[in-house]
Protein backbone atom coordinates (compact mmCIF):
# COMPACT_ATOMS: atom_id res chain seq x y z
CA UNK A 1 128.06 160.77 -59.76
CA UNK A 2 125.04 162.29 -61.70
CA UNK A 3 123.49 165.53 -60.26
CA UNK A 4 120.48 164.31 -59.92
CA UNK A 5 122.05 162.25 -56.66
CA UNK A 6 123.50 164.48 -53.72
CA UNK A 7 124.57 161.70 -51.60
CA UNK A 8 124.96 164.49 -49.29
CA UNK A 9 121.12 164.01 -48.28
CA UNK A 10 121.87 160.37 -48.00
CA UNK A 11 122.71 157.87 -45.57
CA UNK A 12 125.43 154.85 -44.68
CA UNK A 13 124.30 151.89 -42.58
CA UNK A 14 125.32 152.56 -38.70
CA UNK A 15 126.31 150.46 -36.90
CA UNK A 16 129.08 149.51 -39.58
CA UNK A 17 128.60 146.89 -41.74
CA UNK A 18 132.32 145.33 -42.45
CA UNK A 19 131.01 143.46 -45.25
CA UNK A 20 128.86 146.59 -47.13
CA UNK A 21 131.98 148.75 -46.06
CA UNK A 22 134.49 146.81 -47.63
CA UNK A 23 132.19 146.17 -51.17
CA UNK A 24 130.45 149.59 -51.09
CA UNK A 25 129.89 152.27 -49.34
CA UNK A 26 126.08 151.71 -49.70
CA UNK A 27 124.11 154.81 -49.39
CA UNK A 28 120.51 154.87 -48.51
CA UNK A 29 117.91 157.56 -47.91
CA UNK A 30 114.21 157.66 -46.32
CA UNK A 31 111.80 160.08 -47.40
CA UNK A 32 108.10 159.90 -45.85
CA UNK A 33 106.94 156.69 -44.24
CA UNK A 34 109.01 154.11 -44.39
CA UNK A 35 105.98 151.94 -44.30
CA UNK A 36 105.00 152.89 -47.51
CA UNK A 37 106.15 151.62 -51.35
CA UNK A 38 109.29 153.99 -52.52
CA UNK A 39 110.28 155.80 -49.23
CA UNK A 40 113.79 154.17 -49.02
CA UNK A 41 116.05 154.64 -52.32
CA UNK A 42 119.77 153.18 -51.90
CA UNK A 43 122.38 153.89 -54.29
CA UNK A 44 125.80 151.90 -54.65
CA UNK A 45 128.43 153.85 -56.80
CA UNK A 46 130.27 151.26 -58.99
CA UNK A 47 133.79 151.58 -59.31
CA UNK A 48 136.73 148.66 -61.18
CA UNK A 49 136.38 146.57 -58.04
CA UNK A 50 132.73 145.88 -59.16
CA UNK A 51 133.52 144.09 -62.13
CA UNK A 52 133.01 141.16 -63.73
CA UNK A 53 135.22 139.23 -66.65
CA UNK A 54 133.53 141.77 -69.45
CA UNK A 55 133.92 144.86 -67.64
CA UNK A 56 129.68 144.94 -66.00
CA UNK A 57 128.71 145.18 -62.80
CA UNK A 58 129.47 141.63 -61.26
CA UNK A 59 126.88 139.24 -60.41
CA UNK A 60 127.50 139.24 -56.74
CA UNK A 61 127.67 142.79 -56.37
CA UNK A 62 124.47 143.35 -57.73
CA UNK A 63 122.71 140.65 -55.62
CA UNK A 64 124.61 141.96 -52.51
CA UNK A 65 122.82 145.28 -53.32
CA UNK A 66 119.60 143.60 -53.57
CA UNK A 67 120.04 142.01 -50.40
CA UNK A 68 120.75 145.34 -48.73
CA UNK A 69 118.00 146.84 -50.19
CA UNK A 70 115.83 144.32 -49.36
CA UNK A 71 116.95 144.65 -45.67
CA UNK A 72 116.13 148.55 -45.75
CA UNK A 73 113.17 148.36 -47.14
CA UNK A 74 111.51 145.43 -45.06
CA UNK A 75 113.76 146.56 -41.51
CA UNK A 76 112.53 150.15 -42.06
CA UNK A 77 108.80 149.08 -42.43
CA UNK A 78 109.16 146.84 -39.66
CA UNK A 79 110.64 149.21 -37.29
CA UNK A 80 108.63 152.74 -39.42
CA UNK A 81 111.98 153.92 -40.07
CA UNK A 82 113.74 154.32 -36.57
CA UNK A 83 116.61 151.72 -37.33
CA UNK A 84 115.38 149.69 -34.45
CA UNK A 85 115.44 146.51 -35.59
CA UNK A 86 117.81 143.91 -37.50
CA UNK A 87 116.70 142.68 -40.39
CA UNK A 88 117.78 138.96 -41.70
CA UNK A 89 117.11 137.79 -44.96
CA UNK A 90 115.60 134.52 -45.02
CA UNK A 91 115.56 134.25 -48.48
CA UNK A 92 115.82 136.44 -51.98
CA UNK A 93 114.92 135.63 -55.37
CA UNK A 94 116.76 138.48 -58.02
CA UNK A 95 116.03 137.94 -61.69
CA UNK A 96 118.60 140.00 -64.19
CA UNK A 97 117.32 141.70 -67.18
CA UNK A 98 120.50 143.93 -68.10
CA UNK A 99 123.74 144.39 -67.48
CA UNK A 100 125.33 146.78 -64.97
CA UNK A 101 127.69 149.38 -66.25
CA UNK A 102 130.82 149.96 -63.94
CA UNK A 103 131.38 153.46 -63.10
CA UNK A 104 127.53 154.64 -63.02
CA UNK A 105 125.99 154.34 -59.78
CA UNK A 106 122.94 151.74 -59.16
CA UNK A 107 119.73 152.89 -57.60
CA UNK A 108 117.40 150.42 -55.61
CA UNK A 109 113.93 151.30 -54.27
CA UNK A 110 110.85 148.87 -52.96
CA UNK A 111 107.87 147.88 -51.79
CA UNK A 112 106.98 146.69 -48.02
CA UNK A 113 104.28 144.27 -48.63
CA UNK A 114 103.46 142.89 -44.84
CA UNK A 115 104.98 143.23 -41.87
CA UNK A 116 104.17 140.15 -38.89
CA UNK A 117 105.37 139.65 -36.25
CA UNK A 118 108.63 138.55 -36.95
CA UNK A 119 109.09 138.36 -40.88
CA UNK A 120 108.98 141.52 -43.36
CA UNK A 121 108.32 140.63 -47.30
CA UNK A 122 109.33 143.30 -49.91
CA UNK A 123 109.62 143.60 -53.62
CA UNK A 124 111.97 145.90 -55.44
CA UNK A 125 113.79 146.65 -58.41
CA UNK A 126 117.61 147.91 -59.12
CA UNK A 127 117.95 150.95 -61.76
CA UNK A 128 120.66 152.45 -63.59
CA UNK A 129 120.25 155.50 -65.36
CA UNK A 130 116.48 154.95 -65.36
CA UNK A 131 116.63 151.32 -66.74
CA UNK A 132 115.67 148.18 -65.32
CA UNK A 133 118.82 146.04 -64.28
CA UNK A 134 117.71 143.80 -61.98
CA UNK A 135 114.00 143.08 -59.91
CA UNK A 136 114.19 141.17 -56.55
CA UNK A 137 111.74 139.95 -53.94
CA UNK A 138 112.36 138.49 -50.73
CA UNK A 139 111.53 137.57 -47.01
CA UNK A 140 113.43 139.23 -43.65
CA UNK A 141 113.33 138.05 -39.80
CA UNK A 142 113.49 141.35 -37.90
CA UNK A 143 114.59 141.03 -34.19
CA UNK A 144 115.48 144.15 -31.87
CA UNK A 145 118.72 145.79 -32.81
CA UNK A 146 120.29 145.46 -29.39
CA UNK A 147 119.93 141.54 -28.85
CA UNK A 148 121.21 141.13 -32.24
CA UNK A 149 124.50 143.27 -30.99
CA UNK A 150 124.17 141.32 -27.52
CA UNK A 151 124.56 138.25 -29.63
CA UNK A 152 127.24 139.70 -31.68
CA UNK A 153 129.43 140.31 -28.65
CA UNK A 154 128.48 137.15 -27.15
CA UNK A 155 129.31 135.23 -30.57
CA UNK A 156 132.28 137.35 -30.82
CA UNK A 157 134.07 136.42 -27.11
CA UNK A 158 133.38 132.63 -27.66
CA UNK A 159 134.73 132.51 -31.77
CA UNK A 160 137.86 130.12 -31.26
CA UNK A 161 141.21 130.99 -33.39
CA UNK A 162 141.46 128.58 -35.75
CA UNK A 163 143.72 127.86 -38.80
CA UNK A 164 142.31 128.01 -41.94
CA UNK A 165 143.51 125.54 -44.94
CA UNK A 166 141.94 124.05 -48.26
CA UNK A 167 141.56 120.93 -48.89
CA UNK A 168 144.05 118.94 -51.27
CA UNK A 169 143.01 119.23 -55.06
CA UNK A 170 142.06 122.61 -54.94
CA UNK A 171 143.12 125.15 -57.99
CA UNK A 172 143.45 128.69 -56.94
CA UNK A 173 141.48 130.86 -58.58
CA UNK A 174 144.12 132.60 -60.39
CA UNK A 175 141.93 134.06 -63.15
CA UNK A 176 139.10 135.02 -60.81
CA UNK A 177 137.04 138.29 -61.73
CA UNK A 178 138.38 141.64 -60.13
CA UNK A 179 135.27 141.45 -57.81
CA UNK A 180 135.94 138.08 -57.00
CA UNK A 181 139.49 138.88 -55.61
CA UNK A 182 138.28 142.05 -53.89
CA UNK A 183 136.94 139.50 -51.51
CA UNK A 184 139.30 137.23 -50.90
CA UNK A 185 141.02 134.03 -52.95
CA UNK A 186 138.62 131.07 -53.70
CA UNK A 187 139.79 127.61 -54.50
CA UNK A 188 137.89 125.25 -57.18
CA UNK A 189 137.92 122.08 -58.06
CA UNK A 190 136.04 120.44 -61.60
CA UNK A 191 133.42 117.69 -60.59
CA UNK A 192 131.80 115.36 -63.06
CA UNK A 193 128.09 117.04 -62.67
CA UNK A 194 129.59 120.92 -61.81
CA UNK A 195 132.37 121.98 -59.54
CA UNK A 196 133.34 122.34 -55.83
CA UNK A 197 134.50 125.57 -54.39
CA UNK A 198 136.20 126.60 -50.76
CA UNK A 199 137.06 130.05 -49.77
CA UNK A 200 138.86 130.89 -46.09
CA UNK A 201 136.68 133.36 -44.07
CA UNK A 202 137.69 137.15 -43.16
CA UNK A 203 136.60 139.32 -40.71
CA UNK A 204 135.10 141.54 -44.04
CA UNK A 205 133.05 139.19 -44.81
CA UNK A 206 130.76 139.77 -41.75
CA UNK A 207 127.30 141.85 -40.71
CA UNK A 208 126.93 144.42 -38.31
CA UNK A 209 125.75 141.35 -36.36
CA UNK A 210 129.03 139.92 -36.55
CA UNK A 211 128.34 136.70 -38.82
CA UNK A 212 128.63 135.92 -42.43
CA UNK A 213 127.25 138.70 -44.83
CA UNK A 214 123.71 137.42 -46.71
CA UNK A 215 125.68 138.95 -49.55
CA UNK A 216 128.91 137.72 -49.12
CA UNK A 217 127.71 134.46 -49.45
CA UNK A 218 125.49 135.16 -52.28
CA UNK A 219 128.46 136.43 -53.95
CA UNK A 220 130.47 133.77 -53.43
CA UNK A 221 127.29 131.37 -54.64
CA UNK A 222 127.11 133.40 -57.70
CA UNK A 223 130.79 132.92 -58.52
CA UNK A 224 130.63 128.95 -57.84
CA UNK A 225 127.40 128.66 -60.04
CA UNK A 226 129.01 130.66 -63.26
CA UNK A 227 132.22 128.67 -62.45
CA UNK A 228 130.88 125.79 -63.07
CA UNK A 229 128.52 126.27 -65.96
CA UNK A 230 132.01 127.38 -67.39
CA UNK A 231 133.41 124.05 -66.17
CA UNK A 232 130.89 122.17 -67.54
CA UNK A 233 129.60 123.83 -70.57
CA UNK A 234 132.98 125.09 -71.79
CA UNK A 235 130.85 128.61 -72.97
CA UNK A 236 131.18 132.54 -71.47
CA UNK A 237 128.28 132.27 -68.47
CA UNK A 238 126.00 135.39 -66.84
CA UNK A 239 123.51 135.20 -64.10
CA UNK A 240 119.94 135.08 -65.71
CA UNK A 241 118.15 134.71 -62.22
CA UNK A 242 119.15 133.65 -58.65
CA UNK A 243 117.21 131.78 -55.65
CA UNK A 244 118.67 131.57 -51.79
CA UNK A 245 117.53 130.55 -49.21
CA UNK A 246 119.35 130.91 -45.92
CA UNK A 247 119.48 128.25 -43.86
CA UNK A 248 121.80 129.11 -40.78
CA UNK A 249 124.27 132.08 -39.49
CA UNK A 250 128.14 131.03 -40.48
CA UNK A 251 131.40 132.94 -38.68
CA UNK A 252 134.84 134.75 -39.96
CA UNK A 253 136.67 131.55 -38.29
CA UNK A 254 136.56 128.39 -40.72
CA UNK A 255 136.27 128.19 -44.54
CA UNK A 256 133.16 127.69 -46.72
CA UNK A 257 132.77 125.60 -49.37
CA UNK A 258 129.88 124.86 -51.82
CA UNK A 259 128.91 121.97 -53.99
CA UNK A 260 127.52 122.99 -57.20
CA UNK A 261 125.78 120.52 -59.68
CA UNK A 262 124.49 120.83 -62.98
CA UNK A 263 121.45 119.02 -63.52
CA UNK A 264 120.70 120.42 -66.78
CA UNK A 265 122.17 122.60 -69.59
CA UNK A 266 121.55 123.21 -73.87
CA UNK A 267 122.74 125.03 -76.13
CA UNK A 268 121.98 128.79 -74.37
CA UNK A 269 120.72 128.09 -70.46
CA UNK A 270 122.08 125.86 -67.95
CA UNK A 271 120.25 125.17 -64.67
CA UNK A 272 122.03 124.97 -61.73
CA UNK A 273 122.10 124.30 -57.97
CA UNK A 274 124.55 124.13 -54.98
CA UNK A 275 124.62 123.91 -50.98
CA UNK A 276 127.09 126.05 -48.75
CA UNK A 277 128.39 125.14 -45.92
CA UNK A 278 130.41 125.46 -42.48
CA UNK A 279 132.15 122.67 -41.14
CA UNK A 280 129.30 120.32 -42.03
CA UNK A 281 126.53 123.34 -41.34
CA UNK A 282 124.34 124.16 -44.04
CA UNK A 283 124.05 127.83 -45.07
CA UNK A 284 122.74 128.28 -48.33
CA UNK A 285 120.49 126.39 -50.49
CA UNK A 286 120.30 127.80 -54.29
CA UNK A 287 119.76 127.75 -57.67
CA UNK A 288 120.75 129.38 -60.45
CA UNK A 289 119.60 129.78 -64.48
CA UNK A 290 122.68 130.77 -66.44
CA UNK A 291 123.03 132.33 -70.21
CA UNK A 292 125.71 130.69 -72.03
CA UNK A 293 127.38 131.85 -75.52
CA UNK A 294 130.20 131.23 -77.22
CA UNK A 295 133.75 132.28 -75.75
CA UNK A 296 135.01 135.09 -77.80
């Protein structure tokens, strides 16, 4: 870690997050009001388990960092810093403009730009060693931190045991990035238009609020849409930009599983988009542009 960051002065989300636990830890730090543009800096130390095919920063991890740093810095505005609230994306928009390098750490920082009564919009950008990796932009719900831990218990008492399987003609992914398999196996499947994905649930994958991580499934998305520009396009893909919108809370008890299509592709971009879903419950709408070149 460089000197210029003491995470000593800095932060970790409490209550614990399983999901930002198990992919981070994500460290985060408030300095002045929280209401104002630049008070909140996070910082995610990349390690192997961040990578992607090429040896970057994956695609998931980085949008799961913009997610959580779009949840400090609109919750914290919301709430002027007191951790009061819980903050929900409702939807994120991250555009990439370099690659990640693992083993440097990535530094994310914002700007509040209204609080209502129940949303919180923020813009931000995501750093490494002073350049530009990523900028994102986004929209939170904020609702008080103890109903959303009410709701988590209640949730968490009614959640039946169920066993999870994958549908027949699904592939393990047996080649999946080291990211990828950090969170669990995913199953695939080649369509004519794109490709079809399922991955069982784990308790790792939740919030603090005890449902599906905003990033989780983002990084699940992420892998589906680069899956199957591969699929389709037979060339090396990378996340160019990334739109979700989330459409409903999913649980740690059934798989997921996402449709991707590919309505449009050339020689160097591919345009993509895809629906999760929960037994029949829609998720995540989102869409994807993807870079494509040669495989070496």
């Amino acid at each position: 870690m460089p000197d210029s960051i003491d995470l000593g002065s800095y932060s970790v989300f409490v209550p614990p997050d399983p999901f930002e636990d198990h992919v981070g830890p994500f460290y985060y730090r408030i300095q002045g009001d929280a209401r104002q543009a630049g008070s909140v800096h996070c910082v995610l130390p990349t390690e192997q388990r961040h990578g992607n095919y090429v040896g970057g920063v994956h695609g998931g991890a980085t949008l799961t960092f913009a997610d959580y740093a779009l949840c400090l810095v609109a919750g914290r505005a919301a709430d002027g810093g007191t951790n009061t609230v819980f903050a929900v994306t409702v939807s994120i928009a991250v555009e990439f403009l370099d690659a990640g390098r693992v083993g440097l750490p990535l530094e994310a920082s914002g700007e509040p730009l209204q609080v209502t009564g129940r949303l919180a919009f923020a813009r931000g950008s995501i750093t490494q060693q002073g350049k530009t990796i990523a900028l994102w932009s986004g929209v939170c719900r904020h609702i008080p931190r103890t109903k959303a831990m009410e709701r988590k218990d209640t949730a968490a008492a009614a959640a039946p045991v169920i066993a999870q399987s994958v549908p027949a003609g699904f592939e393990l992914l047996s080649n999946a990035s080291v990211y990828s398999r950090h969170i669990g196996p995913s199953y695939a499947r080649k369509e004519v238009d794109g490709a079809s994905l399922v991955q069982p649930t784990l308790p790792h994958m939740c919030n603090s609020g005890g449902v599906l991580h905003g990033g989780y499934m983002m990084s699940f998305a992420d892998s589906a849409v680069t899956r199957a520009a591969g699929l389709t396009t037979g060339m090396a893909p990378s996340t160019v930009a990334f739109a979700a919108e989330f459409l409903s809370a999913g649980t740690a008890t059934t798989p997921i599983a996402t449709r991707v299509e590919v309505p449009r592709h050339g020689k160097s971009l591919a345009f993509l988009r895809g629906l999760l879903e929960q037994d029949g419950r829609k998720l995540l709408s989102y869409s994807a542009t993807i870079k494509l070149r040669p495989r070496s």
